[in-house]
Protein backbone atom coordinates (compact mmCIF):
# COMPACT_ATOMS: atom_id res chain seq x y z
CA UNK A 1 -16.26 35.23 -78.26
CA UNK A 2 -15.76 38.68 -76.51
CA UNK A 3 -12.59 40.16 -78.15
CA UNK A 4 -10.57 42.61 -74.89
CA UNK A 5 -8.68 45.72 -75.57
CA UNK A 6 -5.26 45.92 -73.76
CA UNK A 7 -5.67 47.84 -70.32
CA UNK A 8 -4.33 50.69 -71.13
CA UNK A 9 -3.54 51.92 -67.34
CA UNK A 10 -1.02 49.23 -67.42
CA UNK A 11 0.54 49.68 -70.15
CA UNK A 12 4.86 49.30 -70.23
CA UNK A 13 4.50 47.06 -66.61
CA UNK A 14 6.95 44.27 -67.77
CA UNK A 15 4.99 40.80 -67.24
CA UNK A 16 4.87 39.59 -63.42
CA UNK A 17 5.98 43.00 -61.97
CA UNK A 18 3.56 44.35 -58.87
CA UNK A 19 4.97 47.66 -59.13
CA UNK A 20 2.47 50.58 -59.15
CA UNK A 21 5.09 53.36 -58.32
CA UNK A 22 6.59 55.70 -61.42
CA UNK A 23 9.55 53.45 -63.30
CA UNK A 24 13.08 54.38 -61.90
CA UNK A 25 15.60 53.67 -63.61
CA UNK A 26 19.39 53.81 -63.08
CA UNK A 27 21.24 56.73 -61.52
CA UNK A 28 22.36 59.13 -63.57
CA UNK A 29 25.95 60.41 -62.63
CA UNK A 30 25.51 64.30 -63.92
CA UNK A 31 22.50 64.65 -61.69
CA UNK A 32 24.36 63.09 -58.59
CA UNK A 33 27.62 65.32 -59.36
CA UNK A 34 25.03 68.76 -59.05
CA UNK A 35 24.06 67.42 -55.39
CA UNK A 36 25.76 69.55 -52.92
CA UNK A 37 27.63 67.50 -50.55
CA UNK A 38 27.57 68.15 -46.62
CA UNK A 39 30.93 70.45 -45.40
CA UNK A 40 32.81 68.42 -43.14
CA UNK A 41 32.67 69.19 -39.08
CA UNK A 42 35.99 71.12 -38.14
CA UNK A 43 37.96 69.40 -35.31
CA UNK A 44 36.79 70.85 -31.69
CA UNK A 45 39.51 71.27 -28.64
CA UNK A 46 43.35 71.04 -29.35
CA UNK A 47 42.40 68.27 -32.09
CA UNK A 48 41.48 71.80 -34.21
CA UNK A 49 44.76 72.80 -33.28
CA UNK A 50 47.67 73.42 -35.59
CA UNK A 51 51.29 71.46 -34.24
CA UNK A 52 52.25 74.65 -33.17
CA UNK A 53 49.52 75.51 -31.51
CA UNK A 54 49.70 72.13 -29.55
CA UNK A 55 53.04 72.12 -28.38
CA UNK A 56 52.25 75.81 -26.88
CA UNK A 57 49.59 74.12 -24.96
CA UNK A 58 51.30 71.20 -24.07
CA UNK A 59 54.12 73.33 -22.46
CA UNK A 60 52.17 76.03 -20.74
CA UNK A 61 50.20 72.89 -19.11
CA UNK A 62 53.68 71.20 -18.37
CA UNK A 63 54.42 74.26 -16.55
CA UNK A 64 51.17 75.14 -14.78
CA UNK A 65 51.49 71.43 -13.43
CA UNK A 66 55.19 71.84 -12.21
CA UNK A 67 54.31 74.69 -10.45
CA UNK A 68 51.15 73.78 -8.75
CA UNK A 69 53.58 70.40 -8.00
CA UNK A 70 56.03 72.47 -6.47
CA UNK A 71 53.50 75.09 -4.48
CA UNK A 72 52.29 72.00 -2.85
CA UNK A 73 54.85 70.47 -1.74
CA UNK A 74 56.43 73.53 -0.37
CA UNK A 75 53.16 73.60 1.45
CA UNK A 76 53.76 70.17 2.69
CA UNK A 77 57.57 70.00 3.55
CA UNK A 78 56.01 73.79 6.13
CA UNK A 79 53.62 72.19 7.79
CA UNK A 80 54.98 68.70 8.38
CA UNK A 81 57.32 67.46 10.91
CA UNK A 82 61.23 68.51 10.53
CA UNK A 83 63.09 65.84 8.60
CA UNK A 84 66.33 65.82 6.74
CA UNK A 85 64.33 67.19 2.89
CA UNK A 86 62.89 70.65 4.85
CA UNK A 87 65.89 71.57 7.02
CA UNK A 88 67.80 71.03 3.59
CA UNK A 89 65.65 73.75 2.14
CA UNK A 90 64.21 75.71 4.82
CA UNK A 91 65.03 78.78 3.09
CA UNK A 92 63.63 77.94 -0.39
CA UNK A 93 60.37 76.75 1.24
CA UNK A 94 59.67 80.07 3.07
CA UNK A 95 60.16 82.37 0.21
CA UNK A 96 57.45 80.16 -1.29
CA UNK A 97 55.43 79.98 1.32
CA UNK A 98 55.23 83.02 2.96
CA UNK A 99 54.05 85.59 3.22
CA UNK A 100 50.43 84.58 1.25
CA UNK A 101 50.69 80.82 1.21
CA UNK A 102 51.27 80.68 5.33
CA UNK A 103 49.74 77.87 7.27
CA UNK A 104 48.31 78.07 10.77
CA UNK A 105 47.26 74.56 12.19
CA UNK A 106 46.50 76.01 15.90
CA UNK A 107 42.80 76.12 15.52
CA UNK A 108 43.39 72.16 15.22
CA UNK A 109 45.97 72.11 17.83
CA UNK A 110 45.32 69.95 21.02
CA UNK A 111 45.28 73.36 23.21
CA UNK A 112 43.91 75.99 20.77
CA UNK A 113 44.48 80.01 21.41
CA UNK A 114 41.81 80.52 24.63
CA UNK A 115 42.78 84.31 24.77
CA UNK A 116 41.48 86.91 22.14
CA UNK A 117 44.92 89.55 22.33
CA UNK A 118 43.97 93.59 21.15
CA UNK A 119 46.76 95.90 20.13
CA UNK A 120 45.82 99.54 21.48
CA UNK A 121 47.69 102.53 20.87
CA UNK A 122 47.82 106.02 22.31
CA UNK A 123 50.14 109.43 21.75
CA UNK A 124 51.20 112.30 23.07
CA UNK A 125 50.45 115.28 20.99
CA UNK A 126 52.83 118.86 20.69
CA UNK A 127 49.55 121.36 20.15
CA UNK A 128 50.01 124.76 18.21
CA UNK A 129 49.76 126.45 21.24
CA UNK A 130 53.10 124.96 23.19
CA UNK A 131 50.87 122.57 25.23
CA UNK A 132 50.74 118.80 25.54
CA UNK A 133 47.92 116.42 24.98
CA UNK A 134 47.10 112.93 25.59
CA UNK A 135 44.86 110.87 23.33
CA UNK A 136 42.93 108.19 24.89
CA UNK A 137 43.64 104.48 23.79
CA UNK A 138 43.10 103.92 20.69
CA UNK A 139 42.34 99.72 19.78
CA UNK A 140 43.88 98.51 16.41
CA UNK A 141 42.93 95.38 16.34
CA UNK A 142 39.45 96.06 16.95
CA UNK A 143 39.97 98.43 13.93
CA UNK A 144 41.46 95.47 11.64
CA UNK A 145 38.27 93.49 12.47
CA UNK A 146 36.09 95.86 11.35
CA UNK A 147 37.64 95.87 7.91
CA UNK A 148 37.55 92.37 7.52
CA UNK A 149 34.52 92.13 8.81
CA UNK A 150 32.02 91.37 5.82
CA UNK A 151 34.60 91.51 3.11
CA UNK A 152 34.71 87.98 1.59
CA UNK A 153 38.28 88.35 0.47
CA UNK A 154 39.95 90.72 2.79
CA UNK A 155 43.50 91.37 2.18
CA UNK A 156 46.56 89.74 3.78
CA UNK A 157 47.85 93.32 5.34
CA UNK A 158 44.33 94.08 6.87
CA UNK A 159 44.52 90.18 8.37
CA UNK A 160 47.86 90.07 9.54
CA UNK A 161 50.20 92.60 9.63
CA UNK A 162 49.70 94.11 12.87
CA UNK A 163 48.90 90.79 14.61
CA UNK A 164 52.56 89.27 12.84
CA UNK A 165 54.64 92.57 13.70
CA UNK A 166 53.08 92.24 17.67
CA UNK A 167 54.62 88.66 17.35
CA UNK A 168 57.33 89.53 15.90
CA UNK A 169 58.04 91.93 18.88
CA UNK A 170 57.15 90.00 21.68
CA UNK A 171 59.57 87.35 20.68
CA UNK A 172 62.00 89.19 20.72
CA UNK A 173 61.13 90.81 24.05
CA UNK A 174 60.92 89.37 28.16
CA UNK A 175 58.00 90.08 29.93
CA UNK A 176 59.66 93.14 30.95
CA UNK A 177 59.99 94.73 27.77
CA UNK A 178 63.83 93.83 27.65
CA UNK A 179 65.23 93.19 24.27
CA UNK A 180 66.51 89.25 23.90
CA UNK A 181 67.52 89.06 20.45
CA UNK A 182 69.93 91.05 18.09
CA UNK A 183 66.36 91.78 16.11
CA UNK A 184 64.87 93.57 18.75
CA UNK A 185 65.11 97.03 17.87
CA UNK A 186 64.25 95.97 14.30
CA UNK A 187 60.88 94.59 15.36
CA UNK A 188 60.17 98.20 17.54
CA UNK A 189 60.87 99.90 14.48
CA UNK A 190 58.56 97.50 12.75
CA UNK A 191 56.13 97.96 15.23
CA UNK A 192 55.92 101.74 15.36
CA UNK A 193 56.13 102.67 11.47
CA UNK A 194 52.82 99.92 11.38
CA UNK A 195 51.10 102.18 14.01
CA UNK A 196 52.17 105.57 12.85
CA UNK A 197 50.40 104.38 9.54
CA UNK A 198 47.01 104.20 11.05
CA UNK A 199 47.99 107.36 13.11
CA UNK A 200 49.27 109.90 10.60
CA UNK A 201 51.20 112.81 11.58
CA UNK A 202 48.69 114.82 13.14
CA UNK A 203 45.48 114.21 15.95
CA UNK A 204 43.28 116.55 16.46
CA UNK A 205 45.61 119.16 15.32
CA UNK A 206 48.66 118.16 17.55
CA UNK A 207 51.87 116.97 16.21
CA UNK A 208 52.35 113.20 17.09
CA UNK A 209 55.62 113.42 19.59
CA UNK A 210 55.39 109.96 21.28
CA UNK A 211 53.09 106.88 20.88
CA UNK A 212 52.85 104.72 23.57
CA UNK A 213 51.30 100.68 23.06
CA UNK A 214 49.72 98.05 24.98
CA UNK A 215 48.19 94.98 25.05
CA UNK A 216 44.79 93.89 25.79
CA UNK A 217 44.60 89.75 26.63
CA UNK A 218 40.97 88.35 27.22
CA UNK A 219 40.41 85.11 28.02
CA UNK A 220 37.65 83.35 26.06
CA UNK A 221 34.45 82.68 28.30
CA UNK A 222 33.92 78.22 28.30
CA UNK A 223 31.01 76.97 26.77
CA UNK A 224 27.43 76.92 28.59
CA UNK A 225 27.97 73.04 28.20
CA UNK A 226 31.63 73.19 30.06
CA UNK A 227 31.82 73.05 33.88
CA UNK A 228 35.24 75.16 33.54
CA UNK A 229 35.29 78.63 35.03
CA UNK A 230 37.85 80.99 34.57
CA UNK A 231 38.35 84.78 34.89
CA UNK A 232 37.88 86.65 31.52
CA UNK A 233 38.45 90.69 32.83
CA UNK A 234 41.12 92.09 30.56
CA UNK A 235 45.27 91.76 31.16
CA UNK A 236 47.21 94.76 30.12
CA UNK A 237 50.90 95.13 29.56
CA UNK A 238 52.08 98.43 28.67
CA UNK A 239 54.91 99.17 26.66
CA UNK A 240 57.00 102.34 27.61
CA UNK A 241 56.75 105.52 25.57
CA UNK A 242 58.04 105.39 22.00
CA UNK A 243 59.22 108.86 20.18
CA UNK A 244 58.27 109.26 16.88
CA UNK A 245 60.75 110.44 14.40
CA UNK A 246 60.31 111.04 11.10
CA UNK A 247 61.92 107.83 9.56
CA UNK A 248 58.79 106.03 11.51
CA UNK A 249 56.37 108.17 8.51
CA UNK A 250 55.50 107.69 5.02
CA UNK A 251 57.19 110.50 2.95
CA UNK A 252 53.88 112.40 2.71
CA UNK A 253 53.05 112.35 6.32
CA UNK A 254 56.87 113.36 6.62
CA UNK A 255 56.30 116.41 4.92
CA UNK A 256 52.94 117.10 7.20
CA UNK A 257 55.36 116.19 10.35
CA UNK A 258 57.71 118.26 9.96
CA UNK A 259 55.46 121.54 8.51
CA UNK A 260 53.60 121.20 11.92
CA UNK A 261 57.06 121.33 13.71
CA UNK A 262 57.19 124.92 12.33
């Protein structure tokens, strides 16, 4: 009989095991102590926070919230009917809502403004010589639009202070340039110190004396679509002469005012 050597290539396989992999054998502790381990993820947002740091947050969102809160509804209570909550605080809601916060619904109105409405200015002029001059009219308005005109965020002075202090005069003024309220000569002064601003002291090297206003109305041509026709050549109505003094000036242009006067 054939005597076998043992197989050497399988040599310290314990009986029935299929394995044909290197032995492992248990884990060793030391080896699994040297493996570095993974640093934990810090906490993103306000869960990163410390408790100060959170309660900061919490009140400067507390407050950003009360005020938006209160911005709108000031917004609301000014545009909404009168009830019993806005006459209560009519005052309150106006300092917050004007003068940048104002709301203007007529372009929604069941009769929106038809008439475009130019401010125009002229002014008598003391020349170095002795003489008089007369400027020709001069159009604000058309003056504001340019400004605005391509400027994406043009300012609220540019937009509406001309425009508001012309409203503010003719209400308190008849068609006949009579005064009708205690505010009257209030909104002239208004009025003038707004034009003298565009102005300045001096035209064409006369000494502004007297400024004299007007206004321009234009009704808006109808749609080609609309069979209404109406007449859209310009309405004037002239105020009477104004004089110019030197509280209607800026201090510089006061200085150039007066130094002319000499």
């Amino acid at each position: 009989m054939e005597s076998r050597q043992p197989d050497e290539s399988r040599a310290g396989i314990p009986d029935g095991g299929g394995a044909t992999g290197p032995e492992t054998g248990p884990a060793d502790p030391a080896a699994e102590a040297a493996e570095p381990q993974a640093a934990p993820r810090p906490a993103l947002g306000i869960a990163g926070l410390s408790s100060l740091s959170r309660i900061i947050v919490a009140l400067a969102i507390a407050v950003l919230v009360a005020l938006v809160t209160v911005q709108l509804g000031a917004g609301f209570l000014h545009v909404a009917p009168a009830n019993t909550l806005s006459k209560k605080h009519d005052e309150t809601i106006d300092r917050i809502v004007f003068p940048e916060f104002e709301q203007n619904w007529r372009l929604f109105a069941p009769n929106p403004l038809q008439t475009n409405i130019h401010v125009e200015v002229r002014a008598q002029l003391e020349m170095p010589d002795g003489g008089t001059e007369e400027t020709g009219w001069v159009d604000l308005t058309a003056m504001d639009h340019e400004n605005i005109r391509g400027n994406p965020a043009p300012s609220h002075t540019v937009q509406n202070e001309l425009r508001r202090g012309w409203d503010y005069w003719t209400d308190t003024h008849d068609e006949d340039n009579r005064a009708i309220s205690d505010r009257a000569d209030l909104a002239e002064d208004y009025v003038k110190r707004i034009v003298m601003r565009r102005l300045g002291p001096v035209l064409n090297e006369g000494r502004v004396e007297k400024i004299q206003l007007r206004q321009t109305s234009r009704r808006i041509a109808p749609p080609p679509w609309s069979d209404e026709q109406w007449d859209t050549a310009p309405v004037y109505r002239e105020l009477p002469w104004w004089i110019v003094t030197g509280g209607d000036l800026m201090e510089s242009d006061r200085e150039v005012w007066e130094e002319s006067a000499q």
